[in-house]
PDB file of N, CA and C in Angstrom:
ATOM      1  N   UNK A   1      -1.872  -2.385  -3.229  1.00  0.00           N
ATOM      2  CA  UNK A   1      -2.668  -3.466  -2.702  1.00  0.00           C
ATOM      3  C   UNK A   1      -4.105  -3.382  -3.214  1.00  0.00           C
ATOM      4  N   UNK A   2      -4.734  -2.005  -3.212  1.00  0.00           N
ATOM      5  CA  UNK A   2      -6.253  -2.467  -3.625  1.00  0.00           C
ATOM      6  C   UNK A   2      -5.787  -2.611  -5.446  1.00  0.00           C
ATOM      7  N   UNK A   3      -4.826  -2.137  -6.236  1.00  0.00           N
ATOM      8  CA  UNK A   3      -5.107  -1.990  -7.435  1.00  0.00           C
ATOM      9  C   UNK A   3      -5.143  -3.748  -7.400  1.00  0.00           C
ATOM     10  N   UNK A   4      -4.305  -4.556  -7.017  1.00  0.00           N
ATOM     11  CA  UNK A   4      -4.207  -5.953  -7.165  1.00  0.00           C
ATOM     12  C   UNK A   4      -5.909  -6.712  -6.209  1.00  0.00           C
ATOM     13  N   UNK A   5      -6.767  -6.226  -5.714  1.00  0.00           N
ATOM     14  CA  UNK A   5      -7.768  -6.052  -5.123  1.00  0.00           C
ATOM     15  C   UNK A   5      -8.850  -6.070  -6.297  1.00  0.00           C
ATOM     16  N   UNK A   6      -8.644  -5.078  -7.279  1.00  0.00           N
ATOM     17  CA  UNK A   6      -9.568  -4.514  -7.863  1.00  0.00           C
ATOM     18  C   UNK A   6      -9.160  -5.500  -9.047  1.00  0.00           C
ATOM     19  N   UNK A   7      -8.399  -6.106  -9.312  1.00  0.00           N
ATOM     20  CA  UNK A   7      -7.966  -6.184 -10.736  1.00  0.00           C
ATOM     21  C   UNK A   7      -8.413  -8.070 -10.413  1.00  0.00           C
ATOM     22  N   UNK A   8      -8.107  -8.888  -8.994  1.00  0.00           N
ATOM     23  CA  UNK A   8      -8.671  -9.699  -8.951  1.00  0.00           C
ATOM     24  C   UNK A   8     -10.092  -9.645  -8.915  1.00  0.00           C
ATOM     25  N   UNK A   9     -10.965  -8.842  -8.039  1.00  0.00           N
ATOM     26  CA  UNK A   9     -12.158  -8.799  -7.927  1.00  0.00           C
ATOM     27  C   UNK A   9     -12.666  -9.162  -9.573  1.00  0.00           C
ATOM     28  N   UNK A  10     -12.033  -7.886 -10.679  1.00  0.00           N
ATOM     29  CA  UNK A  10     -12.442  -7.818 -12.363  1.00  0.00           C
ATOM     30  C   UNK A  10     -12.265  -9.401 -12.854  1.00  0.00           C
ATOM     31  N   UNK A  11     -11.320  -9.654 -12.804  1.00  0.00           N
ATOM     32  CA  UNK A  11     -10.973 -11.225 -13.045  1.00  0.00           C
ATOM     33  C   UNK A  11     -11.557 -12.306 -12.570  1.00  0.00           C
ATOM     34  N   UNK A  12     -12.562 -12.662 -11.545  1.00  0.00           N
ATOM     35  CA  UNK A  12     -12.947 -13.569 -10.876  1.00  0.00           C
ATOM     36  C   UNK A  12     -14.719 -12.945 -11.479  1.00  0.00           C
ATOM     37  N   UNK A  13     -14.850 -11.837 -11.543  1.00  0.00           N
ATOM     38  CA  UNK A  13     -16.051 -11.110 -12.265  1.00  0.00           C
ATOM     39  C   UNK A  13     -16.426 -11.650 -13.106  1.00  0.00           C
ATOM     40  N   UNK A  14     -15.618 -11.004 -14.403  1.00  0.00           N
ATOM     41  CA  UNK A  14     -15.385 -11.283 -15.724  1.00  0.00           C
ATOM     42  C   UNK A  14     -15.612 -12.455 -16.138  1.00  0.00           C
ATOM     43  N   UNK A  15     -14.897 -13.440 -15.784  1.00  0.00           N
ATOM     44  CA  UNK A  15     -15.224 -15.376 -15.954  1.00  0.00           C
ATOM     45  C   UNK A  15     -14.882 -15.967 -15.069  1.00  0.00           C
ATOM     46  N   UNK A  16     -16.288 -15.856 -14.575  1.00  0.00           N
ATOM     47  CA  UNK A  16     -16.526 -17.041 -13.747  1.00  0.00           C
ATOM     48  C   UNK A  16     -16.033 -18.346 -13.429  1.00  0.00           C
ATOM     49  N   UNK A  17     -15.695 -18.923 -14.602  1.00  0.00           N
ATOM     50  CA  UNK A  17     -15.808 -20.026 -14.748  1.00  0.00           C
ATOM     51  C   UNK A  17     -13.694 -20.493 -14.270  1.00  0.00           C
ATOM     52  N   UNK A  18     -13.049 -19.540 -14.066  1.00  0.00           N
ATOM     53  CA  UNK A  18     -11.738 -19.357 -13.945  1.00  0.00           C
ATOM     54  C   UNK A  18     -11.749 -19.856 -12.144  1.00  0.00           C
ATOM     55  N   UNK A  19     -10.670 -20.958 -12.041  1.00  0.00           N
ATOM     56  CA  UNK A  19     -10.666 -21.629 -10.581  1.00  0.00           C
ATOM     57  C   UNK A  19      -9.566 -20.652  -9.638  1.00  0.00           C
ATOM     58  N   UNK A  20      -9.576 -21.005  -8.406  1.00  0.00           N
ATOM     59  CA  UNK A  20      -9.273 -19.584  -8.119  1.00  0.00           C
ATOM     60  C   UNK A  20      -7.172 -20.661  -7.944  1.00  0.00           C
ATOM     61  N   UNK A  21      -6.776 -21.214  -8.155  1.00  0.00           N
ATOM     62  CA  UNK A  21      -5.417 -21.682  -8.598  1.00  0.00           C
ATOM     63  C   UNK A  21      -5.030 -21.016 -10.309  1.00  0.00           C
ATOM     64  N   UNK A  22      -5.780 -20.772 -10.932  1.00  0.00           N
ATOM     65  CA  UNK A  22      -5.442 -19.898 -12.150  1.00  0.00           C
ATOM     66  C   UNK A  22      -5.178 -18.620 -12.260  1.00  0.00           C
ATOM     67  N   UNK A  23      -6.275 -18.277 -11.386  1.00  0.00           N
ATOM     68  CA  UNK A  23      -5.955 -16.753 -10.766  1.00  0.00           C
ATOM     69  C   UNK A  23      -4.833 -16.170  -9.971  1.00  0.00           C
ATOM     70  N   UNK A  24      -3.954 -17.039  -9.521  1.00  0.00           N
ATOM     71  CA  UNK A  24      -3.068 -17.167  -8.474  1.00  0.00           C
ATOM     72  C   UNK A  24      -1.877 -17.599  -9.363  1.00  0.00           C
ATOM     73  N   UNK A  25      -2.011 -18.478 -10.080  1.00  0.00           N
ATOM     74  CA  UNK A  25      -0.796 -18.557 -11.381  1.00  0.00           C
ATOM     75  C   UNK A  25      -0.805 -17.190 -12.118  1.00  0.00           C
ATOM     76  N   UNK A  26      -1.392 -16.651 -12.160  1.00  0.00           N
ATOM     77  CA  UNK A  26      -1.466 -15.603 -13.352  1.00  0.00           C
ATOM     78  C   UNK A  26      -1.070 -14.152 -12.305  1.00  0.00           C
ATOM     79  N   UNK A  27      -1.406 -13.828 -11.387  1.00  0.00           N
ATOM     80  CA  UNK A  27      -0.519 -13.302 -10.398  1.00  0.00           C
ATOM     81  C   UNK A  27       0.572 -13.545  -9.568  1.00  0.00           C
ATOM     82  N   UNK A  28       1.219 -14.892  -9.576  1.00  0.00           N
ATOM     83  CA  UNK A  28       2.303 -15.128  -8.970  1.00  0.00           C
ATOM     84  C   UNK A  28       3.388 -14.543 -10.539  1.00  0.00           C
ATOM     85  N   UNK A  29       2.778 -14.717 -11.275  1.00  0.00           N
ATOM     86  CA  UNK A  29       3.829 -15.037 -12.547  1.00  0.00           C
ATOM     87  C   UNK A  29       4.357 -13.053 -12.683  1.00  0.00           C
ATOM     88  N   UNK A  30       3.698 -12.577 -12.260  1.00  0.00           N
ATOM     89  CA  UNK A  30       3.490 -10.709 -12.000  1.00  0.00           C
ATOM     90  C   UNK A  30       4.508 -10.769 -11.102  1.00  0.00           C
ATOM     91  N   UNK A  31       4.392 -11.232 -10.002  1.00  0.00           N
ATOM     92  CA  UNK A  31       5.107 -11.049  -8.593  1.00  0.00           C
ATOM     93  C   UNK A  31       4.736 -10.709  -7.818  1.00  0.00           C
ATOM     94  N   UNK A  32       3.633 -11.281  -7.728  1.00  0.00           N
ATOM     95  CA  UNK A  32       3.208 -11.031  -6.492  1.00  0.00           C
ATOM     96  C   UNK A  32       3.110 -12.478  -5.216  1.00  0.00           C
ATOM     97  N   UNK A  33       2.612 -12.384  -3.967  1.00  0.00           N
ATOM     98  CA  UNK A  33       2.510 -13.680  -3.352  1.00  0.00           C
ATOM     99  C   UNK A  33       1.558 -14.440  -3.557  1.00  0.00           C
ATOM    100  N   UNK A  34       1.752 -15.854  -2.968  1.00  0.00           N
ATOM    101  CA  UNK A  34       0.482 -16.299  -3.424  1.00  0.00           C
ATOM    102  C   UNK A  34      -1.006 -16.214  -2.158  1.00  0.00           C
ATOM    103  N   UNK A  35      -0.126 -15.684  -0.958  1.00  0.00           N
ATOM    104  CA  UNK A  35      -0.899 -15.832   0.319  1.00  0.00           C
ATOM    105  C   UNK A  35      -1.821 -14.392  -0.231  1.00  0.00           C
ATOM    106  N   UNK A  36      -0.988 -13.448  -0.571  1.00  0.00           N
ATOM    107  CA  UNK A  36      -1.852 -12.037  -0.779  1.00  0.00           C
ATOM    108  C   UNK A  36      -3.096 -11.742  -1.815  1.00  0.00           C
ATOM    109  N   UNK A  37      -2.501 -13.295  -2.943  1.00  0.00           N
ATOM    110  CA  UNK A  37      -3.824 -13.244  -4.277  1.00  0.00           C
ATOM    111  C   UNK A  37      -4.791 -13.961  -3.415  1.00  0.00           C
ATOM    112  N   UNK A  38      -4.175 -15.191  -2.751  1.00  0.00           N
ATOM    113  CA  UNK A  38      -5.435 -15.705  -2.139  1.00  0.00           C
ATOM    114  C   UNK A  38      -6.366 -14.487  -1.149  1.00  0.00           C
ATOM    115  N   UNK A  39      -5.797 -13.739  -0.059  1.00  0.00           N
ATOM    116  CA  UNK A  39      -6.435 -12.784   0.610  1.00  0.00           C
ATOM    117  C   UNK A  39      -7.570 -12.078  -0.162  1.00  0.00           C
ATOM    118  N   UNK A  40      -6.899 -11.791  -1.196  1.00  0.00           N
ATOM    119  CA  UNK A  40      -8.052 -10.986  -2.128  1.00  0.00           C
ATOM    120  C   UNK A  40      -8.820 -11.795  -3.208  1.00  0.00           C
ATOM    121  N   UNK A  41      -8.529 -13.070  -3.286  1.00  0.00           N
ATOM    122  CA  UNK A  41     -10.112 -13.888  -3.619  1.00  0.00           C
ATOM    123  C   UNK A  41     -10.781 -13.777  -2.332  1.00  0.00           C
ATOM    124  N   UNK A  42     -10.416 -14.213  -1.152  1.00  0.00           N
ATOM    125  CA  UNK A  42     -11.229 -14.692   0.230  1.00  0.00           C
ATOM    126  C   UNK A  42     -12.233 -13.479   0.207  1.00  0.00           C
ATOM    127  N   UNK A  43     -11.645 -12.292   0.090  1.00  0.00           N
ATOM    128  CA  UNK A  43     -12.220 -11.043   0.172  1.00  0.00           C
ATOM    129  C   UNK A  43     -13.414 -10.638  -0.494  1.00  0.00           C
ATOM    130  N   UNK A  44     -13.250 -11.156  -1.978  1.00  0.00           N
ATOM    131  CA  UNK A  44     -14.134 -11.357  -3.026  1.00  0.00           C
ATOM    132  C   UNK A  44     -15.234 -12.153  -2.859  1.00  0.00           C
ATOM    133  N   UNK A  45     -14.616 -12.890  -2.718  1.00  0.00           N
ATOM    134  CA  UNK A  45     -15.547 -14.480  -1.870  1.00  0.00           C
ATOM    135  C   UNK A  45     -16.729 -14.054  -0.855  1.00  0.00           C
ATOM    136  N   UNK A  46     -16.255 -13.354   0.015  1.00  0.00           N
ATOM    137  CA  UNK A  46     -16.556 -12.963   1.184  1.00  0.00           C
ATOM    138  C   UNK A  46     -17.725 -12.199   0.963  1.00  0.00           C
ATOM    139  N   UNK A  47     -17.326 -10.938   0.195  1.00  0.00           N
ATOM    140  CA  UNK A  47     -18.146  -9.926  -0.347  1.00  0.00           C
ATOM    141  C   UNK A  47     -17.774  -9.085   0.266  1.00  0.00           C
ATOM    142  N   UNK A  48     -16.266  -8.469   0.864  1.00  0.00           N
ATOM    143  CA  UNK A  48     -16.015  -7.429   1.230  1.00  0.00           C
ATOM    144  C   UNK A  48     -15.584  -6.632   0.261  1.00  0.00           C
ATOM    145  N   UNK A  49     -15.930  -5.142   0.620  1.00  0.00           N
ATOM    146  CA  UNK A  49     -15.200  -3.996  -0.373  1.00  0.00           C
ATOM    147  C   UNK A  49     -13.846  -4.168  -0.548  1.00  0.00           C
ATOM    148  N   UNK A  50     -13.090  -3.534  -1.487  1.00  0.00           N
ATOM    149  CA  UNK A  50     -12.276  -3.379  -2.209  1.00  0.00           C
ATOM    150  C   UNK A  50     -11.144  -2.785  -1.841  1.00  0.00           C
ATOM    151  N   UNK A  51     -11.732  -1.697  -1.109  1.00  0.00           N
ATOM    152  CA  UNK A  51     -10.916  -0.616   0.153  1.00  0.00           C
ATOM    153  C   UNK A  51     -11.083  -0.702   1.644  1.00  0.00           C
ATOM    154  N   UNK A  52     -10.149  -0.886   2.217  1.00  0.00           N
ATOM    155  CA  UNK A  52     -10.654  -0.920   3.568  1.00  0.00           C
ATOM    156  C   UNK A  52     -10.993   0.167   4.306  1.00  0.00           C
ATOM    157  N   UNK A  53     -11.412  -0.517   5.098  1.00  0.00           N
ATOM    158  CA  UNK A  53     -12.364   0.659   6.219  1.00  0.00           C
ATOM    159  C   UNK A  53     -11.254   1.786   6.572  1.00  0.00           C
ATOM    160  N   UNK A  54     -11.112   3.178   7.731  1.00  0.00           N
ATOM    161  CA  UNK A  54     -10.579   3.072   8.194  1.00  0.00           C
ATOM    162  C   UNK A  54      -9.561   2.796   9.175  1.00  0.00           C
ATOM    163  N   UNK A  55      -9.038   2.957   9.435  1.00  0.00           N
ATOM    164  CA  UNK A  55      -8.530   2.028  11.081  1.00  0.00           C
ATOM    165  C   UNK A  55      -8.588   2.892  12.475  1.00  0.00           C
ATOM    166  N   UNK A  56      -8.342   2.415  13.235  1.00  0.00           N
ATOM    167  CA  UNK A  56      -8.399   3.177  14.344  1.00  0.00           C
ATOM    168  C   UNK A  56      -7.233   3.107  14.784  1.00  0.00           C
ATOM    169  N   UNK A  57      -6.823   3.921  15.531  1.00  0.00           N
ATOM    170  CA  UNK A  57      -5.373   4.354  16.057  1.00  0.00           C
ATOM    171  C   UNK A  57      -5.053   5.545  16.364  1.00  0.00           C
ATOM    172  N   UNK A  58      -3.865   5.714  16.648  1.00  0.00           N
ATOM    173  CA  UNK A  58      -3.016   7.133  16.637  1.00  0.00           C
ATOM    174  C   UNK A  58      -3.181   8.101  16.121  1.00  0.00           C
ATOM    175  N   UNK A  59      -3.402   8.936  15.457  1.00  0.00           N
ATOM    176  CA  UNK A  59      -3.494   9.806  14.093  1.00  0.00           C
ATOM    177  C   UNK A  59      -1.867  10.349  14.064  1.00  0.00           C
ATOM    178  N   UNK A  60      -1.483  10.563  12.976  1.00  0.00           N
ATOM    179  CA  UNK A  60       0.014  10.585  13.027  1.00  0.00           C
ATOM    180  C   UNK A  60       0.566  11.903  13.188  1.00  0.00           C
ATOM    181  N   UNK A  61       1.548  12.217  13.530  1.00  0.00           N
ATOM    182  CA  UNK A  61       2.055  13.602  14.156  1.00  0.00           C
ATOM    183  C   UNK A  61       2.850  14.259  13.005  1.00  0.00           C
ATOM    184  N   UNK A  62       2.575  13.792  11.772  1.00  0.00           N
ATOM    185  CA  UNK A  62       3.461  14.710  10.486  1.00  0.00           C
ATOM    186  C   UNK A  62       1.709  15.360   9.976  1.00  0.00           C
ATOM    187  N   UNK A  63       1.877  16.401   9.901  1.00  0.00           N
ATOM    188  CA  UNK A  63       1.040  16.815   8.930  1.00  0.00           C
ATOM    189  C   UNK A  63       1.981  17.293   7.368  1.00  0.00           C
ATOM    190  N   UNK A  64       0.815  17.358   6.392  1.00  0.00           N
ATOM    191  CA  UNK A  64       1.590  17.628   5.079  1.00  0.00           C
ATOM    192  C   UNK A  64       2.485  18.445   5.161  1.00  0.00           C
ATOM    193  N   UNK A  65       2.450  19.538   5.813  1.00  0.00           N
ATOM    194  CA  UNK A  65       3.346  20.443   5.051  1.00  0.00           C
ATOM    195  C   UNK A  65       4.598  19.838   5.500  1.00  0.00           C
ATOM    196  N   UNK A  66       4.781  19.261   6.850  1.00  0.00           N
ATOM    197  CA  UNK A  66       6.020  18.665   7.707  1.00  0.00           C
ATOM    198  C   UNK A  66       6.529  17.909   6.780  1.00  0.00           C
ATOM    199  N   UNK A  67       5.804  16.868   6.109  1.00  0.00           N
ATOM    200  CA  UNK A  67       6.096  15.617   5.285  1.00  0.00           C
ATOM    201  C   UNK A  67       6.827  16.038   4.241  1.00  0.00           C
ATOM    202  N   UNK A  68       6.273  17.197   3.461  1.00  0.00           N
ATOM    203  CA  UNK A  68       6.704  17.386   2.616  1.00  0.00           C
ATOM    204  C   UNK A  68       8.117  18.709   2.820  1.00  0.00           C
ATOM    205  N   UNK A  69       8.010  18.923   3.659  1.00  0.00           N
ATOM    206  CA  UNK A  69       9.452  19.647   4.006  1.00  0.00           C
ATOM    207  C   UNK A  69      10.804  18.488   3.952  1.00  0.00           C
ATOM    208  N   UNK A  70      10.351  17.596   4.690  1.00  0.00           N
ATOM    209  CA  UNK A  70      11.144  16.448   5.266  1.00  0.00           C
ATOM    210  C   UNK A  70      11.783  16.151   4.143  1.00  0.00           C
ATOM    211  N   UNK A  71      11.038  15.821   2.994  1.00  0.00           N
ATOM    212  CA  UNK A  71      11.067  15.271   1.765  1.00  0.00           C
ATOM    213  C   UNK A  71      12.242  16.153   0.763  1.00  0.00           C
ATOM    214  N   UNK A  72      11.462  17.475   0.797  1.00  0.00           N
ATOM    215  CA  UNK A  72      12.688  18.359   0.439  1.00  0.00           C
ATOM    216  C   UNK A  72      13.866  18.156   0.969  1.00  0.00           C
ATOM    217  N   UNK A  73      13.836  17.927   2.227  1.00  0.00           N
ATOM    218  CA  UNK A  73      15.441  18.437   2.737  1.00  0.00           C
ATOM    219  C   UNK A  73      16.008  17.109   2.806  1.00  0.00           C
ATOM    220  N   UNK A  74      15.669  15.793   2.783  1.00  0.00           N
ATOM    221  CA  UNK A  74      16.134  13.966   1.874  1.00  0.00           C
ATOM    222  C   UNK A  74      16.721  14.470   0.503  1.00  0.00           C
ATOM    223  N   UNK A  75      15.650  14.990  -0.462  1.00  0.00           N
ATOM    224  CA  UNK A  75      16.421  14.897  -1.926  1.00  0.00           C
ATOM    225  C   UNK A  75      17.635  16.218  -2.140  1.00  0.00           C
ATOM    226  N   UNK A  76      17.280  17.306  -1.442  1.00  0.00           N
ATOM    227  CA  UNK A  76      18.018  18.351  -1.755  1.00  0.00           C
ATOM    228  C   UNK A  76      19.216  18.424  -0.967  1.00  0.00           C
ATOM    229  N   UNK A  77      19.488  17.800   0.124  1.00  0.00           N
ATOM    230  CA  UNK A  77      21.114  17.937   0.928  1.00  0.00           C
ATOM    231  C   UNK A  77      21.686  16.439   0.643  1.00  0.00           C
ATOM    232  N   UNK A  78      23.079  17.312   0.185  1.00  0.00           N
ATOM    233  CA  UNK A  78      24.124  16.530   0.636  1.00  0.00           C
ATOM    234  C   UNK A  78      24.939  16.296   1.449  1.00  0.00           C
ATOM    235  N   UNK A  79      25.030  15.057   2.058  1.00  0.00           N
ATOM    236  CA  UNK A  79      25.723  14.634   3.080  1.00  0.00           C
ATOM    237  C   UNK A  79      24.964  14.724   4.479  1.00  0.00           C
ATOM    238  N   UNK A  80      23.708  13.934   4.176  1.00  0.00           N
ATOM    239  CA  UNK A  80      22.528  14.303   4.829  1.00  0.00           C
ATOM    240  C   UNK A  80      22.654  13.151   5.701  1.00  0.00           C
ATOM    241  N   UNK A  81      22.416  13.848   6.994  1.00  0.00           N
ATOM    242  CA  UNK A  81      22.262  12.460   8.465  1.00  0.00           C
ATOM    243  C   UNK A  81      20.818  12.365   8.515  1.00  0.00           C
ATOM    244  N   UNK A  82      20.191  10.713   8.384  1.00  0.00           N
ATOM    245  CA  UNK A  82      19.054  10.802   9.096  1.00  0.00           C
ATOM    246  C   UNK A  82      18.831  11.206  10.011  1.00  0.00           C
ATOM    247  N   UNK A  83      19.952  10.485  10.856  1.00  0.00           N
ATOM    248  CA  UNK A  83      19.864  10.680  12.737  1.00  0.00           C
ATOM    249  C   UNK A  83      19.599  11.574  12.963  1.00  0.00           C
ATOM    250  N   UNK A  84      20.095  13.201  12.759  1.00  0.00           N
ATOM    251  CA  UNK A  84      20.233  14.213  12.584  1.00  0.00           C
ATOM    252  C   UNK A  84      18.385  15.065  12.910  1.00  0.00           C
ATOM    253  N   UNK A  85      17.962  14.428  11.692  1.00  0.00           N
ATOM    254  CA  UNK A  85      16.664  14.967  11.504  1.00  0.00           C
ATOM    255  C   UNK A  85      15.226  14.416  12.560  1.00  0.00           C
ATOM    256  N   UNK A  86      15.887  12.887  12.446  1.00  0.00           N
ATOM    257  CA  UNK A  86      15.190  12.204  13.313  1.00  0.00           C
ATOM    258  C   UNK A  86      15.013  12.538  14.921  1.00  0.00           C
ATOM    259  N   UNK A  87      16.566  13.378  15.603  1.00  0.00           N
ATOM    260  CA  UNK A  87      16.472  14.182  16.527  1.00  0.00           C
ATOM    261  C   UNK A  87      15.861  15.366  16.729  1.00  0.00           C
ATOM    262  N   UNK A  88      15.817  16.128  15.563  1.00  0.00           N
ATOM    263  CA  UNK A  88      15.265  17.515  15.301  1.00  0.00           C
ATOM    264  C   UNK A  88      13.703  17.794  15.318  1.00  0.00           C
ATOM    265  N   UNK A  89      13.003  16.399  14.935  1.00  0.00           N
ATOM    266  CA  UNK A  89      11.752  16.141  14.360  1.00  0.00           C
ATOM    267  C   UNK A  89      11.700  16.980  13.402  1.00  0.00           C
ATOM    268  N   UNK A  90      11.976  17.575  12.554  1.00  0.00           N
ATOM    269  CA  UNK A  90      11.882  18.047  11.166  1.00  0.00           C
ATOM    270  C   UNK A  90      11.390  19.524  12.052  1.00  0.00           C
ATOM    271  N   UNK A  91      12.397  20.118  12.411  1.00  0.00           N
ATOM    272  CA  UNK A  91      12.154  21.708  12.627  1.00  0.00           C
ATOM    273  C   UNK A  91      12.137  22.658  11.831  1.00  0.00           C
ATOM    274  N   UNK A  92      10.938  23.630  11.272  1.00  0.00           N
ATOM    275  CA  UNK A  92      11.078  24.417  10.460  1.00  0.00           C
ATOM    276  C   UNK A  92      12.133  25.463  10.499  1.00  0.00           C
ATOM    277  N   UNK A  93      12.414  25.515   8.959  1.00  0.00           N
ATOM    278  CA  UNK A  93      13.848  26.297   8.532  1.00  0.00           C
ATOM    279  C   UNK A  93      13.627  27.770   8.975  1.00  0.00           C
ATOM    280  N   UNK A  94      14.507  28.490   9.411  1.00  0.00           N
ATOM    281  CA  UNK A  94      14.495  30.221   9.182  1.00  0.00           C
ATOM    282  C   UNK A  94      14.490  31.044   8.299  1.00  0.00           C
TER     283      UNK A  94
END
């Protein structure tokens, strides 16, 4: 999301003179939406940064090393139950 952020911001930069329906042809034709190119002209427009703030909320209950255990034990087992893990909360191995 910001690379398509950054790459409109460069484009609407760059020449000016480009309407913002060209800009939106030339990213729909990529694949992207057209509600999301518009978001990030409005943004541009606007004069907001590029990256968003952070958010406020929860802070999430995986820390890395969890995440990346999790991750291991997705690509490396076979015949792997989500459910399984999803009950366990990702309990470290012995």
């Amino acid at each position: 999301m910001i690379d398509l952020r950054k790459r409109v911001f460069s484009m609407l930069g760059q020449k000016g003179n480009l309407k913002n329906i060209d800009v939106v042809k030339y990213f729909v034709l990529e694949g992207f939406k057209k509600s999301t190119v518009y978001d990030a002209i409005k943004r541009c427009k606007i004069g907001l940064p590029v990256e968003d703030h952070p958010r406020s909320g929860r802070p999430t209950s995986f820390n890395k090393t969890d995440l990346k255990r999790l991750q291991n034990e997705v690509e490396n087992c076979v015949g792997f139950s989500y459910i399984k893990h999803t009950k366990l909360k990702c309990k470290k191995k012995n």
